[in-house]
Protein backbone atom coordinates (compact mmCIF):
# COMPACT_ATOMS: atom_id res chain seq x y z
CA UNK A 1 20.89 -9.21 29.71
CA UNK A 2 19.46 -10.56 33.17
CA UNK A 3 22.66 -12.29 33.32
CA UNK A 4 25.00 -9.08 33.37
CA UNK A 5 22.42 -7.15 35.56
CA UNK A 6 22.67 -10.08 38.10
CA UNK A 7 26.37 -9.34 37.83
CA UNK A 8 26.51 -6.22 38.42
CA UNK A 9 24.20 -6.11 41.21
CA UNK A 10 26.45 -8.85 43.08
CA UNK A 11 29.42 -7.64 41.83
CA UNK A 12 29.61 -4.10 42.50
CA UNK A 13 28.78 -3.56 46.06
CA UNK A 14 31.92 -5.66 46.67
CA UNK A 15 34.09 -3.43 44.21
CA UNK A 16 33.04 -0.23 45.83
CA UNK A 17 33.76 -1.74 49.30
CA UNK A 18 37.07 -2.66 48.60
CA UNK A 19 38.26 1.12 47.52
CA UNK A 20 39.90 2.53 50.33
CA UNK A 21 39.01 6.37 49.97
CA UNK A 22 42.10 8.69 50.26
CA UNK A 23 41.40 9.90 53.74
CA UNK A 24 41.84 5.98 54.54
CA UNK A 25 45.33 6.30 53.09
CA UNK A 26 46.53 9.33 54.82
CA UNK A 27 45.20 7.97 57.73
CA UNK A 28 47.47 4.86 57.50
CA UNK A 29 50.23 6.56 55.86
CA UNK A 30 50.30 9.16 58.89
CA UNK A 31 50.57 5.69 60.90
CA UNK A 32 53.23 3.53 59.34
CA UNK A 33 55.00 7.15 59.36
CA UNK A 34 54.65 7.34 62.98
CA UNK A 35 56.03 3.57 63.09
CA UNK A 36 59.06 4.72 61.09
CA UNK A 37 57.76 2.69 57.99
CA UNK A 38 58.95 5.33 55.78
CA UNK A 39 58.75 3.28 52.49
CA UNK A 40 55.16 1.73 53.50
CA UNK A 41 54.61 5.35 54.20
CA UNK A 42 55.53 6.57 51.14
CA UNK A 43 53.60 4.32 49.12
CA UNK A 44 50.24 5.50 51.47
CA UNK A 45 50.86 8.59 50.88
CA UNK A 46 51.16 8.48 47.09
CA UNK A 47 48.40 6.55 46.68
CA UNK A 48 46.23 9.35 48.76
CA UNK A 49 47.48 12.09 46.37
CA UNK A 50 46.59 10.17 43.73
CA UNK A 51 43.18 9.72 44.72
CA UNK A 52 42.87 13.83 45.61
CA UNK A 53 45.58 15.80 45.07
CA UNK A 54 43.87 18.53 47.22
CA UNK A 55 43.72 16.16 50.26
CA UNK A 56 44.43 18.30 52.94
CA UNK A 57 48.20 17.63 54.39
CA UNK A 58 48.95 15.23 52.43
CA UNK A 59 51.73 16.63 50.65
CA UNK A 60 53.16 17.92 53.68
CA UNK A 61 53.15 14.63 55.07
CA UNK A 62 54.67 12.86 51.72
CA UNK A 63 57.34 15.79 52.17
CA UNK A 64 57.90 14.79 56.06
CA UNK A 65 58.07 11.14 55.04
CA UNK A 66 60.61 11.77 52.41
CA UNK A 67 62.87 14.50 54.65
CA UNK A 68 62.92 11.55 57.47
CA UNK A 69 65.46 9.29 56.71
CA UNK A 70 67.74 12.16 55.87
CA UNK A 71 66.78 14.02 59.17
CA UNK A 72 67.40 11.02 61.26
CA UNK A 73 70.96 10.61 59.24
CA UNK A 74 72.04 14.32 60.27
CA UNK A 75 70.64 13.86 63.94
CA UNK A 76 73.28 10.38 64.17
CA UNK A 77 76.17 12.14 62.78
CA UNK A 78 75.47 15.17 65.05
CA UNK A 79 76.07 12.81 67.99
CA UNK A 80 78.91 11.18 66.56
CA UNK A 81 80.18 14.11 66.12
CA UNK A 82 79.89 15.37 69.78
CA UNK A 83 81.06 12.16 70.70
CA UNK A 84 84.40 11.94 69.08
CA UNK A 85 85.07 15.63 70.08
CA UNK A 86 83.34 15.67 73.49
C-alpha cells in the first residue's frame, strides 16, 4: 500500500506535466502552419480537436491547413499560366 501511494505521489505530477493541453496544440499547430509545415500542422491540429472538439478555431484552422497545399498548387499554375500566354 505505502508502496503504490509513494508511486503515485512521484509519479503523477510528472504525468500531468507532460500533457500538453489543447490550447498548447493549436498554438503550435497555428505555428508550424505559419512555417508551411502543413503535415506537422495537421497532426497539431488533430490532436487539439481531439482533446476539445469545441476549441475555438480549431477546425477552421485544420480546414486552412488542409486547403493549403491545394491553394498554393492553383496560385503556381495561375502564374504559369500567365507566363506561357503573357
Amino acid at each position: 500500500m505505502f508502496r503504490s501511494l509513494l508511486f503515485a505521489i512521484l509519479v503523477l505530477p510528472v504525468a500531468l506535466s507532460a500533457q500538453t493541453s489543447a490550447d498548447e496544440l493549436l498554438a503550435k499547430a497555428t505555428n508550424a502552419y505559419a512555417a508551411e509545415t502543413y503535415d506537422l500542422a495537421q497532426a497539431y491540429a488533430d490532436s487539439a480537436i481531439a482533446l476539445n472538439g469545441e476549441l475555438p478555431g480549431a477546425h477552421k484552422l485544420r480546414g486552412d491547413i488542409k486547403a493549403a497545399p491545394e491553394k498554393f498548387a492553383r496560385c503556381l499554375a495561375g502564374l504559369c499560366h500567365r507566363r506561357e500566354t503573357g
